[in-house]
C-alpha atoms as a PDB file:
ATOM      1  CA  UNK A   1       0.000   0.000   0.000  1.00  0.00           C
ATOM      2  CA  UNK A   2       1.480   3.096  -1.066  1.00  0.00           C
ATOM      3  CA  UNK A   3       2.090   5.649   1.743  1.00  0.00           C
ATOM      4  CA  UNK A   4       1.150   9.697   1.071  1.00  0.00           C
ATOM      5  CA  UNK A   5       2.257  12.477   3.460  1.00  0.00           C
ATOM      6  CA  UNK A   6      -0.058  15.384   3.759  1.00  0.00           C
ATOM      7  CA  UNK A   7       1.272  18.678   4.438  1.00  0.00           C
ATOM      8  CA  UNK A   8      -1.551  21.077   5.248  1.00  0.00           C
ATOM      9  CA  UNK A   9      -2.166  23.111   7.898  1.00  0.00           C
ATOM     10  CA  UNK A  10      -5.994  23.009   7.855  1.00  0.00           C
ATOM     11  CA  UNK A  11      -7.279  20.361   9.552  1.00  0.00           C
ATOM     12  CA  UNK A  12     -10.397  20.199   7.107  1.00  0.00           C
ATOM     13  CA  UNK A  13      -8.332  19.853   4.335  1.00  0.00           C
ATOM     14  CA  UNK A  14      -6.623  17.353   6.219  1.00  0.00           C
ATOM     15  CA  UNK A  15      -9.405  15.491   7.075  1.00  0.00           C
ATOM     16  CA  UNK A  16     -10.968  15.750   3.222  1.00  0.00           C
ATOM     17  CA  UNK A  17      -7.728  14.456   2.043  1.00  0.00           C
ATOM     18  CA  UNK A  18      -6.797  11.864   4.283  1.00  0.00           C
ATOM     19  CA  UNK A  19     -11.185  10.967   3.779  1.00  0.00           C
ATOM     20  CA  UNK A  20     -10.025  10.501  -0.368  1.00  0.00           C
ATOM     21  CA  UNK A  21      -7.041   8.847   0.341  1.00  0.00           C
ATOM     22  CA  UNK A  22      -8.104   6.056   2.917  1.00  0.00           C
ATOM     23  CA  UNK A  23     -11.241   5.303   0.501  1.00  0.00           C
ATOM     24  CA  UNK A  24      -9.048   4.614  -2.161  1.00  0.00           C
ATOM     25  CA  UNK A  25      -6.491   2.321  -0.050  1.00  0.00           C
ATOM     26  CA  UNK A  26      -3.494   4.751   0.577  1.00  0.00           C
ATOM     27  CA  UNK A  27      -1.488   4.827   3.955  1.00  0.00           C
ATOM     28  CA  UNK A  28      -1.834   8.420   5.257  1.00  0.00           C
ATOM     29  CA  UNK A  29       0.622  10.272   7.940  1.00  0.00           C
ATOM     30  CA  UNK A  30       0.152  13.933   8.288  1.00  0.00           C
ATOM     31  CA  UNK A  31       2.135  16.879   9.042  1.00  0.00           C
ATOM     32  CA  UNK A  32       0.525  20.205   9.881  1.00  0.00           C
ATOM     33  CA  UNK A  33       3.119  22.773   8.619  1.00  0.00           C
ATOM     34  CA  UNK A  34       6.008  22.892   5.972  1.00  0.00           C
ATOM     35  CA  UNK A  35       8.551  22.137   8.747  1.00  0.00           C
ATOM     36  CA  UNK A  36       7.561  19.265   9.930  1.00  0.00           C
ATOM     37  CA  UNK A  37       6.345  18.013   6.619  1.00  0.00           C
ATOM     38  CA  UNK A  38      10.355  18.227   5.837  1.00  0.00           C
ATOM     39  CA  UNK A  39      11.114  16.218   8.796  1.00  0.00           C
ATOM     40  CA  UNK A  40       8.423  13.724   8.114  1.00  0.00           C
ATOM     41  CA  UNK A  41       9.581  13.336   4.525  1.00  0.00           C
ATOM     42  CA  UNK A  42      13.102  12.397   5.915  1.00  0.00           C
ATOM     43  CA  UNK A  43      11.918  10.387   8.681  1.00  0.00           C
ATOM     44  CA  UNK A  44       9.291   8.241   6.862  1.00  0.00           C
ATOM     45  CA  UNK A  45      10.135   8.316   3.017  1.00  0.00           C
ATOM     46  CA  UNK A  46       6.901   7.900   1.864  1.00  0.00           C
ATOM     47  CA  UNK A  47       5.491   7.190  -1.697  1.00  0.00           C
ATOM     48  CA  UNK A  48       4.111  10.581  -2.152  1.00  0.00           C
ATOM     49  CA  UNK A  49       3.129  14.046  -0.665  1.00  0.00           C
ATOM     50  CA  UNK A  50       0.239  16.247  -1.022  1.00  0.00           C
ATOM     51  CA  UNK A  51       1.819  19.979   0.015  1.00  0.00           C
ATOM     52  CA  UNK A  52      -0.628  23.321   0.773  1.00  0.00           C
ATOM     53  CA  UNK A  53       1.268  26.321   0.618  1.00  0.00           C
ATOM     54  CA  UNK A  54      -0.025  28.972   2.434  1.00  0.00           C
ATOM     55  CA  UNK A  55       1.538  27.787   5.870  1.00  0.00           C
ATOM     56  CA  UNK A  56       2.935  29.399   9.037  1.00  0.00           C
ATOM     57  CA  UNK A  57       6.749  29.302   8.950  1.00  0.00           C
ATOM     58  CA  UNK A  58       7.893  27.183   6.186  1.00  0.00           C
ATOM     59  CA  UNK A  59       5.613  27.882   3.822  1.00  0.00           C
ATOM     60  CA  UNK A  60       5.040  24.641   0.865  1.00  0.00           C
ATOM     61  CA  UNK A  61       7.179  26.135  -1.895  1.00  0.00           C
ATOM     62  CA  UNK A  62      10.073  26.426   0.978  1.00  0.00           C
ATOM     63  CA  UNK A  63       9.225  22.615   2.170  1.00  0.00           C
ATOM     64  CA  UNK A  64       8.726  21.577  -1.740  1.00  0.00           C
ATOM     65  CA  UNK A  65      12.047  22.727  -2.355  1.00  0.00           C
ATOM     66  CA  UNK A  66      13.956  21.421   0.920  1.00  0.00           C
ATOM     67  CA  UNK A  67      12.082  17.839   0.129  1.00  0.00           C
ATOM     68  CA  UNK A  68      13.345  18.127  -3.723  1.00  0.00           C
ATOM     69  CA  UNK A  69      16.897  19.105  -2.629  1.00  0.00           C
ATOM     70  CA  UNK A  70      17.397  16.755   0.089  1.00  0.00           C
ATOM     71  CA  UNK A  71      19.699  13.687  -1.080  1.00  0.00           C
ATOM     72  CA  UNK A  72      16.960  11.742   0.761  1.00  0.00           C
ATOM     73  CA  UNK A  73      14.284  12.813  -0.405  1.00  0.00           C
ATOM     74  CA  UNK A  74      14.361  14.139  -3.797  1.00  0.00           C
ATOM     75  CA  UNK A  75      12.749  11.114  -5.465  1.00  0.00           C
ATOM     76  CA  UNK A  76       9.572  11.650  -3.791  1.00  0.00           C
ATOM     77  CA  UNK A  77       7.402  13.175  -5.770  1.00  0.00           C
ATOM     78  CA  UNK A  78       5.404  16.185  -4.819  1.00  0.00           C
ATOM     79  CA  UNK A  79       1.801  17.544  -5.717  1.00  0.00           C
ATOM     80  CA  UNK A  80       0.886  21.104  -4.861  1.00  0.00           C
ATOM     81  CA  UNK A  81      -2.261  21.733  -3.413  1.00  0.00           C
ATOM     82  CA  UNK A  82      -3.609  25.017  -3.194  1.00  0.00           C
ATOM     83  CA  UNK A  83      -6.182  27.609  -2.886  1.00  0.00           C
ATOM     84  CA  UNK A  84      -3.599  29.607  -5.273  1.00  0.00           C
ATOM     85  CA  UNK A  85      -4.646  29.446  -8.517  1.00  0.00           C
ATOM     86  CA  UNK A  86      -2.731  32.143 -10.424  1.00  0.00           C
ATOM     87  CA  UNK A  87      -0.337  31.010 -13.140  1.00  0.00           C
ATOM     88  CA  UNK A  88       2.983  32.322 -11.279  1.00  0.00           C
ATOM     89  CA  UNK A  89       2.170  30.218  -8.595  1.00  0.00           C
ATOM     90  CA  UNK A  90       1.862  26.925 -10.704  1.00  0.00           C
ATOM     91  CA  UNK A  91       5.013  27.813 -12.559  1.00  0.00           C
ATOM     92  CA  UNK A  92       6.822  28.821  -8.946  1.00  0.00           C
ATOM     93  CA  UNK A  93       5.724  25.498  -7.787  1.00  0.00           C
ATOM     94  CA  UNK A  94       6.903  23.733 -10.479  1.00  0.00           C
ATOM     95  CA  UNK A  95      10.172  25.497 -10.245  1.00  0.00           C
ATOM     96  CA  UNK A  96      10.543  23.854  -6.828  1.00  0.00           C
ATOM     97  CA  UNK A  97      10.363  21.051  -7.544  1.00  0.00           C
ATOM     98  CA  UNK A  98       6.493  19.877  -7.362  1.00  0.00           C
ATOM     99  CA  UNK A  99       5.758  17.055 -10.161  1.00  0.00           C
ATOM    100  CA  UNK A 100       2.058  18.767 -10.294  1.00  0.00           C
ATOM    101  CA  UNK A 101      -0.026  21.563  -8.830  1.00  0.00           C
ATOM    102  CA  UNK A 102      -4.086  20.923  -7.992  1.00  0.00           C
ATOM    103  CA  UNK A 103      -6.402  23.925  -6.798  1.00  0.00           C
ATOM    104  CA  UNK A 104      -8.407  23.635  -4.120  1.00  0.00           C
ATOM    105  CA  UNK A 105     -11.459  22.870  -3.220  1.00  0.00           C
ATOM    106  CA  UNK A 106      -9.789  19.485  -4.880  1.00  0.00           C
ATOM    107  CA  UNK A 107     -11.836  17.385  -7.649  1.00  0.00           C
ATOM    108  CA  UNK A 108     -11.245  13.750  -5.740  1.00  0.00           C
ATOM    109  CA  UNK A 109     -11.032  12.002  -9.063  1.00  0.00           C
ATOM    110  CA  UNK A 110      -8.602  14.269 -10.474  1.00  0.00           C
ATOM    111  CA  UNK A 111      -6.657  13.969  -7.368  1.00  0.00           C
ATOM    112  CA  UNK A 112      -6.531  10.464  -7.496  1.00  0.00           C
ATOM    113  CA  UNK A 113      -5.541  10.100 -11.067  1.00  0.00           C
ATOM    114  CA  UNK A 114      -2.611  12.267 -10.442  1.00  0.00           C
ATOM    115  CA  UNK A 115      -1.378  10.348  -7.761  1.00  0.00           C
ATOM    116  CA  UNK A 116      -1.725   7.154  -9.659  1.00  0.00           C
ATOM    117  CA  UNK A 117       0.015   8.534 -12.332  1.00  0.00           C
ATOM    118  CA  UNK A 118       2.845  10.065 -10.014  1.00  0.00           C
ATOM    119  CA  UNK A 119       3.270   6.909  -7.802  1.00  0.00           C
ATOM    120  CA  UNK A 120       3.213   4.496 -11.174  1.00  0.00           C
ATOM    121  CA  UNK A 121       6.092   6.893 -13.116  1.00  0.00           C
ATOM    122  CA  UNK A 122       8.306   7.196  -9.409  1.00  0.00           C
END
Protein backbone atom coordinates (compact mmCIF):
# COMPACT_ATOMS: atom_id res chain seq x y z
CA UNK A 1 0.00 0.00 0.00
CA UNK A 2 1.48 3.10 -1.07
CA UNK A 3 2.09 5.65 1.74
CA UNK A 4 1.15 9.70 1.07
CA UNK A 5 2.26 12.48 3.46
CA UNK A 6 -0.06 15.38 3.76
CA UNK A 7 1.27 18.68 4.44
CA UNK A 8 -1.55 21.08 5.25
CA UNK A 9 -2.17 23.11 7.90
CA UNK A 10 -5.99 23.01 7.85
CA UNK A 11 -7.28 20.36 9.55
CA UNK A 12 -10.40 20.20 7.11
CA UNK A 13 -8.33 19.85 4.34
CA UNK A 14 -6.62 17.35 6.22
CA UNK A 15 -9.40 15.49 7.08
CA UNK A 16 -10.97 15.75 3.22
CA UNK A 17 -7.73 14.46 2.04
CA UNK A 18 -6.80 11.86 4.28
CA UNK A 19 -11.19 10.97 3.78
CA UNK A 20 -10.02 10.50 -0.37
CA UNK A 21 -7.04 8.85 0.34
CA UNK A 22 -8.10 6.06 2.92
CA UNK A 23 -11.24 5.30 0.50
CA UNK A 24 -9.05 4.61 -2.16
CA UNK A 25 -6.49 2.32 -0.05
CA UNK A 26 -3.49 4.75 0.58
CA UNK A 27 -1.49 4.83 3.96
CA UNK A 28 -1.83 8.42 5.26
CA UNK A 29 0.62 10.27 7.94
CA UNK A 30 0.15 13.93 8.29
CA UNK A 31 2.13 16.88 9.04
CA UNK A 32 0.53 20.20 9.88
CA UNK A 33 3.12 22.77 8.62
CA UNK A 34 6.01 22.89 5.97
CA UNK A 35 8.55 22.14 8.75
CA UNK A 36 7.56 19.27 9.93
CA UNK A 37 6.35 18.01 6.62
CA UNK A 38 10.36 18.23 5.84
CA UNK A 39 11.11 16.22 8.80
CA UNK A 40 8.42 13.72 8.11
CA UNK A 41 9.58 13.34 4.53
CA UNK A 42 13.10 12.40 5.91
CA UNK A 43 11.92 10.39 8.68
CA UNK A 44 9.29 8.24 6.86
CA UNK A 45 10.14 8.32 3.02
CA UNK A 46 6.90 7.90 1.86
CA UNK A 47 5.49 7.19 -1.70
CA UNK A 48 4.11 10.58 -2.15
CA UNK A 49 3.13 14.05 -0.67
CA UNK A 50 0.24 16.25 -1.02
CA UNK A 51 1.82 19.98 0.01
CA UNK A 52 -0.63 23.32 0.77
CA UNK A 53 1.27 26.32 0.62
CA UNK A 54 -0.02 28.97 2.43
CA UNK A 55 1.54 27.79 5.87
CA UNK A 56 2.94 29.40 9.04
CA UNK A 57 6.75 29.30 8.95
CA UNK A 58 7.89 27.18 6.19
CA UNK A 59 5.61 27.88 3.82
CA UNK A 60 5.04 24.64 0.86
CA UNK A 61 7.18 26.14 -1.90
CA UNK A 62 10.07 26.43 0.98
CA UNK A 63 9.23 22.62 2.17
CA UNK A 64 8.73 21.58 -1.74
CA UNK A 65 12.05 22.73 -2.36
CA UNK A 66 13.96 21.42 0.92
CA UNK A 67 12.08 17.84 0.13
CA UNK A 68 13.34 18.13 -3.72
CA UNK A 69 16.90 19.11 -2.63
CA UNK A 70 17.40 16.75 0.09
CA UNK A 71 19.70 13.69 -1.08
CA UNK A 72 16.96 11.74 0.76
CA UNK A 73 14.28 12.81 -0.40
CA UNK A 74 14.36 14.14 -3.80
CA UNK A 75 12.75 11.11 -5.47
CA UNK A 76 9.57 11.65 -3.79
CA UNK A 77 7.40 13.18 -5.77
CA UNK A 78 5.40 16.18 -4.82
CA UNK A 79 1.80 17.54 -5.72
CA UNK A 80 0.89 21.10 -4.86
CA UNK A 81 -2.26 21.73 -3.41
CA UNK A 82 -3.61 25.02 -3.19
CA UNK A 83 -6.18 27.61 -2.89
CA UNK A 84 -3.60 29.61 -5.27
CA UNK A 85 -4.65 29.45 -8.52
CA UNK A 86 -2.73 32.14 -10.42
CA UNK A 87 -0.34 31.01 -13.14
CA UNK A 88 2.98 32.32 -11.28
CA UNK A 89 2.17 30.22 -8.59
CA UNK A 90 1.86 26.92 -10.70
CA UNK A 91 5.01 27.81 -12.56
CA UNK A 92 6.82 28.82 -8.95
CA UNK A 93 5.72 25.50 -7.79
CA UNK A 94 6.90 23.73 -10.48
CA UNK A 95 10.17 25.50 -10.24
CA UNK A 96 10.54 23.85 -6.83
CA UNK A 97 10.36 21.05 -7.54
CA UNK A 98 6.49 19.88 -7.36
CA UNK A 99 5.76 17.06 -10.16
CA UNK A 100 2.06 18.77 -10.29
CA UNK A 101 -0.03 21.56 -8.83
CA UNK A 102 -4.09 20.92 -7.99
CA UNK A 103 -6.40 23.92 -6.80
CA UNK A 104 -8.41 23.64 -4.12
CA UNK A 105 -11.46 22.87 -3.22
CA UNK A 106 -9.79 19.49 -4.88
CA UNK A 107 -11.84 17.39 -7.65
CA UNK A 108 -11.25 13.75 -5.74
CA UNK A 109 -11.03 12.00 -9.06
CA UNK A 110 -8.60 14.27 -10.47
CA UNK A 111 -6.66 13.97 -7.37
CA UNK A 112 -6.53 10.46 -7.50
CA UNK A 113 -5.54 10.10 -11.07
CA UNK A 114 -2.61 12.27 -10.44
CA UNK A 115 -1.38 10.35 -7.76
CA UNK A 116 -1.72 7.15 -9.66
CA UNK A 117 0.01 8.53 -12.33
CA UNK A 118 2.84 10.06 -10.01
CA UNK A 119 3.27 6.91 -7.80
CA UNK A 120 3.21 4.50 -11.17
CA UNK A 121 6.09 6.89 -13.12
CA UNK A 122 8.31 7.20 -9.41
Amino acid sequence: MAQILIVDDSPTETFRFKEILSKHGYDVIEASNGADGVTLAEAALPDLILMDVVMPGVNGFQATRQITRGEKTKHIPIIIVSTKDQATDRVWGKRQGAKDYLTKPIDEQALIEVIQQHIKAG
